[in-house]
C-alpha atoms as a PDB file:
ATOM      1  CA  UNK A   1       0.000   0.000   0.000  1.00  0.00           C
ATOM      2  CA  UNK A   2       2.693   2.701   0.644  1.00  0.00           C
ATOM      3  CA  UNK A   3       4.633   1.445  -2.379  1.00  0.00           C
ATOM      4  CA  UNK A   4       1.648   2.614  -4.495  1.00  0.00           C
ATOM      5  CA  UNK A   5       1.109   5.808  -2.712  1.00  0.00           C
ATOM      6  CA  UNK A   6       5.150   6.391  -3.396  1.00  0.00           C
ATOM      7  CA  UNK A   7       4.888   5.688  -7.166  1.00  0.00           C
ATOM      8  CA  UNK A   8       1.092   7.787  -7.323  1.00  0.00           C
ATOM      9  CA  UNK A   9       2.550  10.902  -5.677  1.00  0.00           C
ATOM     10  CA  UNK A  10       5.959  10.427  -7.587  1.00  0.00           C
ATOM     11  CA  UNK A  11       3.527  10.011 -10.898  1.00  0.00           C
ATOM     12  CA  UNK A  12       2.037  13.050  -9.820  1.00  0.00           C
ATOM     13  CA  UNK A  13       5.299  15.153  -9.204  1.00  0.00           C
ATOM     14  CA  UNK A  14       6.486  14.147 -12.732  1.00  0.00           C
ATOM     15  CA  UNK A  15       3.489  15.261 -14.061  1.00  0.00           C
ATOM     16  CA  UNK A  16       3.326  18.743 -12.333  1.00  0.00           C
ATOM     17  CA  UNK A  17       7.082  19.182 -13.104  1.00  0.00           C
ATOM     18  CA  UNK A  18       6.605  18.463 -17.197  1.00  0.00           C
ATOM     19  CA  UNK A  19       3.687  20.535 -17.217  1.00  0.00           C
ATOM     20  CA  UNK A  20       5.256  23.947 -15.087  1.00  0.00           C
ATOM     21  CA  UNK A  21       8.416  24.093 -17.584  1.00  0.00           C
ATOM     22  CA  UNK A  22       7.194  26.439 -20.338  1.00  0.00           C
ATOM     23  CA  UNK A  23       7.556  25.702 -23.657  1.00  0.00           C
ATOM     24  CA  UNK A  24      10.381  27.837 -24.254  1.00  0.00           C
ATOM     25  CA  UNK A  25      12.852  25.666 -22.547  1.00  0.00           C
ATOM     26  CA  UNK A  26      11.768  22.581 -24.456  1.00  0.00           C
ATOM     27  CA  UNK A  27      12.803  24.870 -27.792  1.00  0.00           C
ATOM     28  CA  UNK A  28      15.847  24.977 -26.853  1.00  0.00           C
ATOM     29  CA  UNK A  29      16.575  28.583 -28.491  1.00  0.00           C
ATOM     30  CA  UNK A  30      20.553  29.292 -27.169  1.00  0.00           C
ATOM     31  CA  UNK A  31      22.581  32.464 -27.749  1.00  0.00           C
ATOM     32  CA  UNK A  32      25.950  33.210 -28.550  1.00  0.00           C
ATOM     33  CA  UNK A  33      28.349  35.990 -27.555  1.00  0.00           C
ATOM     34  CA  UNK A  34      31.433  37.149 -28.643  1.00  0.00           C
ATOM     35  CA  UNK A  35      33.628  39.608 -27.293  1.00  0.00           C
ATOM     36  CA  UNK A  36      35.208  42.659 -29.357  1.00  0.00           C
ATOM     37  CA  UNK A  37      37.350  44.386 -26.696  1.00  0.00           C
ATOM     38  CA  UNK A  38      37.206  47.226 -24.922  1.00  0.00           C
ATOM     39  CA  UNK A  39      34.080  45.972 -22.880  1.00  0.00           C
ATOM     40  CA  UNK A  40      31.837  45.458 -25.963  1.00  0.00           C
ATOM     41  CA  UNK A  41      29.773  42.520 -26.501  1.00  0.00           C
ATOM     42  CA  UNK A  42      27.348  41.335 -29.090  1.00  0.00           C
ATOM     43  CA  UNK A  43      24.816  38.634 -28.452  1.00  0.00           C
ATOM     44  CA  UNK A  44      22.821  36.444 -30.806  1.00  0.00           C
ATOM     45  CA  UNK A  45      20.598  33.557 -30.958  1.00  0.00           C
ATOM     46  CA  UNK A  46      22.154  30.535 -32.542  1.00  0.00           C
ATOM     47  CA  UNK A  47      19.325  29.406 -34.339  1.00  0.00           C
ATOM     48  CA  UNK A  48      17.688  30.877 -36.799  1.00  0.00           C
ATOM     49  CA  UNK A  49      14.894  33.634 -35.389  1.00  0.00           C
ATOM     50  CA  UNK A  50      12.908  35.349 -37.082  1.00  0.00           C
ATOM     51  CA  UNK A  51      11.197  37.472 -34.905  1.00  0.00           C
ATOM     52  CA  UNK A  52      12.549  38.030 -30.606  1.00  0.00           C
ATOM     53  CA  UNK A  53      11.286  41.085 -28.443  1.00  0.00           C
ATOM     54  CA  UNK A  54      12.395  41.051 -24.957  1.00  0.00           C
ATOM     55  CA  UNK A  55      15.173  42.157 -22.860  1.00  0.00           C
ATOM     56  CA  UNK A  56      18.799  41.324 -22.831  1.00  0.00           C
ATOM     57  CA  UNK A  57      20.961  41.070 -20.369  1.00  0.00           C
ATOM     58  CA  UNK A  58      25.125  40.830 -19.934  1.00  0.00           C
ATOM     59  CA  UNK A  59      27.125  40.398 -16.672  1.00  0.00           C
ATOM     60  CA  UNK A  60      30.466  40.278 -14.980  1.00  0.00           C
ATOM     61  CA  UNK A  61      31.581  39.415 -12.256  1.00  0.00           C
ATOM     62  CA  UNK A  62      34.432  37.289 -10.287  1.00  0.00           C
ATOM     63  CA  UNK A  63      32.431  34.124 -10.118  1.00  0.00           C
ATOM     64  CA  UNK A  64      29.243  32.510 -11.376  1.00  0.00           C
ATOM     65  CA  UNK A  65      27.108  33.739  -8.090  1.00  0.00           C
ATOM     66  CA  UNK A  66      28.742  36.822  -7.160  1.00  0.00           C
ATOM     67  CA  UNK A  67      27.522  39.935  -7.433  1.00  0.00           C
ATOM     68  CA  UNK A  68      28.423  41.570 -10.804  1.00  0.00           C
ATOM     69  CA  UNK A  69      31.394  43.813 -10.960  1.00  0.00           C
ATOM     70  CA  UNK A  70      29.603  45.174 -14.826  1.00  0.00           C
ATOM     71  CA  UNK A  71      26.000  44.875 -15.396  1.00  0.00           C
ATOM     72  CA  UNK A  72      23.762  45.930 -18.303  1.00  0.00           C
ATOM     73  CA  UNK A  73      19.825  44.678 -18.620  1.00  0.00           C
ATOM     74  CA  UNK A  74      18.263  46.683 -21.570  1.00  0.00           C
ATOM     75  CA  UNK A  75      15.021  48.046 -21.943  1.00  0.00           C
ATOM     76  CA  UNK A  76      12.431  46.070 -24.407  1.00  0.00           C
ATOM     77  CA  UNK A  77      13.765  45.497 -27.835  1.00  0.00           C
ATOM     78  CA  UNK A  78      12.613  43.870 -31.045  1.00  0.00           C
ATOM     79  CA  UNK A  79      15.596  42.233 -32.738  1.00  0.00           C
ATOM     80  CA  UNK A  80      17.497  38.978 -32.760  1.00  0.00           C
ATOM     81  CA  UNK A  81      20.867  39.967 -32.039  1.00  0.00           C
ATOM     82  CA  UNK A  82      21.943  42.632 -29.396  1.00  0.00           C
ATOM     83  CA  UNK A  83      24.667  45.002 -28.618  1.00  0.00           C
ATOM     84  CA  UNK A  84      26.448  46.364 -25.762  1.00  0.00           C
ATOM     85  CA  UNK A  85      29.809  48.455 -24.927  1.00  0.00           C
ATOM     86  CA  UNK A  86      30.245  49.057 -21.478  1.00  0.00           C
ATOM     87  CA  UNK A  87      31.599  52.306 -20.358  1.00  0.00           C
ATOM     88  CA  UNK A  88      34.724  52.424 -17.793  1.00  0.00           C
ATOM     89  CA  UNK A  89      35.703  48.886 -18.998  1.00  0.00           C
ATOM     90  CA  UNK A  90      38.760  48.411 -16.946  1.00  0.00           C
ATOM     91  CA  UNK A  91      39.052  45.084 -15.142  1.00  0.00           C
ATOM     92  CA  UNK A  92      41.819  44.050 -13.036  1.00  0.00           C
ATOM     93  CA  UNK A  93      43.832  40.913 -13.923  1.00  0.00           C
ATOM     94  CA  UNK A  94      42.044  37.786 -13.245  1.00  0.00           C
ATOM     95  CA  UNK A  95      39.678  35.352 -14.180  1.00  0.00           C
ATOM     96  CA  UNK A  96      35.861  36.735 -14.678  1.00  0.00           C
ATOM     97  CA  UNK A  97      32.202  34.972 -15.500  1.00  0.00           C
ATOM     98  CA  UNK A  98      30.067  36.310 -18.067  1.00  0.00           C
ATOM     99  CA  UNK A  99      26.840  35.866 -18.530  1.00  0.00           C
ATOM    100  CA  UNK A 100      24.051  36.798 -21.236  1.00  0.00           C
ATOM    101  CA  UNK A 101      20.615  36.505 -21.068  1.00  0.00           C
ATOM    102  CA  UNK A 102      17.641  37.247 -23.085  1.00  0.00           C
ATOM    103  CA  UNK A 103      13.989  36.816 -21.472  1.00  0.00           C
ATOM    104  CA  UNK A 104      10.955  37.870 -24.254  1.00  0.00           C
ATOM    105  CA  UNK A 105       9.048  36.476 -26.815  1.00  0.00           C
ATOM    106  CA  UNK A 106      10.471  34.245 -29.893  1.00  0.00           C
ATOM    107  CA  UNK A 107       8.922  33.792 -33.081  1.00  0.00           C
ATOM    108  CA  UNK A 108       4.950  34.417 -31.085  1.00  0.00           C
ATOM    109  CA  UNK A 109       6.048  31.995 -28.436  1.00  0.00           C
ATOM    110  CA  UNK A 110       5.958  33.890 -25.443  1.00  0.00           C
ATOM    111  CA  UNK A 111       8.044  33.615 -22.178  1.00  0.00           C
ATOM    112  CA  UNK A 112      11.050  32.662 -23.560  1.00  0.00           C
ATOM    113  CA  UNK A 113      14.701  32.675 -21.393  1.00  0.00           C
ATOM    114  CA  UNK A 114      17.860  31.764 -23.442  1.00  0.00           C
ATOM    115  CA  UNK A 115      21.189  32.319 -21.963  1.00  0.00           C
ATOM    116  CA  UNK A 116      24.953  32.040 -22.533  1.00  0.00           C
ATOM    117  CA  UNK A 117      28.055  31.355 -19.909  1.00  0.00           C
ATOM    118  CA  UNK A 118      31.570  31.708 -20.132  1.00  0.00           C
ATOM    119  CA  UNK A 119      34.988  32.495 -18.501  1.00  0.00           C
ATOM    120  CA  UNK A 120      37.539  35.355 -19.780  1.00  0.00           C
ATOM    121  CA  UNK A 121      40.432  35.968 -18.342  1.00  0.00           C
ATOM    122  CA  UNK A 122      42.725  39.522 -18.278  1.00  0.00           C
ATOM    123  CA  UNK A 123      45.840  39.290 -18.590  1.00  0.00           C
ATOM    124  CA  UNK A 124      48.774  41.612 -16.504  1.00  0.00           C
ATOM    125  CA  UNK A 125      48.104  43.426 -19.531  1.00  0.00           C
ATOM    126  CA  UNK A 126      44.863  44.580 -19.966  1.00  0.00           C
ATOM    127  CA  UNK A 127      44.533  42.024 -22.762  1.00  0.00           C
ATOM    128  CA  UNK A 128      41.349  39.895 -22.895  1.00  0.00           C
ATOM    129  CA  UNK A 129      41.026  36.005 -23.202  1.00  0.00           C
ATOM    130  CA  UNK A 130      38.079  33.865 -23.770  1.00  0.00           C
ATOM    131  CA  UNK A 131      38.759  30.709 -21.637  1.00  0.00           C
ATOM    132  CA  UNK A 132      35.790  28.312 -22.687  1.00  0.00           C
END
């Protein structure tokens, strides 16, 4: 008897789980940044969009959860590809996180959240490496 409530409530927690995920993470929709120096960024979906309207978002910081030494989160934009140059751009040497994010609609799906990670690195001097 409790080895069928266990497998009913775990049936049940599968179910909710599938359900609550929107749609947009089952696209799979994934951006891509590059760096151009000097604190400038460009962002774009790797697939091809047609139509995305949201917000974008980049930041850096020392480490994945820390708070972000350079942030930028843009204001509603129609496009597929974004850009950003960040004034003041002078980070010490070290290791750094970057993230970008876009949150909007895709192609009239709605809700969407695509992101992109990686690790640069700046060098004694000043020069910028992407690490992975």
């Amino acid at each position: 008897m409790k080895k069928r409530r266990f497998l009913l409530i775990l049936a049940l927690v599968t179910l909710f789980s599938v359900l609550s995920v929107p749609q947009a993470f089952a696209g799979g929709y994934d951006l891509m940044t590059s760096y151009h120096g000097d604190g400038e960024f460009y962002v774009t979906f790797e697939e091809k969009v047609q139509q995305a309207e949201g917000t974008w978002t980049i930041k850096v910081g020392e480490e994945y959860y820390s708070a972000p030494i350079v942030s930028h989160t843009s204001k509603k934009v129609k496009g597929n590809q974004y850009h950003y140059q960040f004034e003041n751009w002078n980070l010490k040497p070290g290791q750094y996180h970057v993230f970008a994010g876009f949150h909007g609609t895709v192609d009239g799906l709605e809700d969407v959240y695509a992101s992109d990670e990686f690790t640069i690195e700046v060098t004694k001097d000043h020069q910028v490496k992407i690490k992975n």
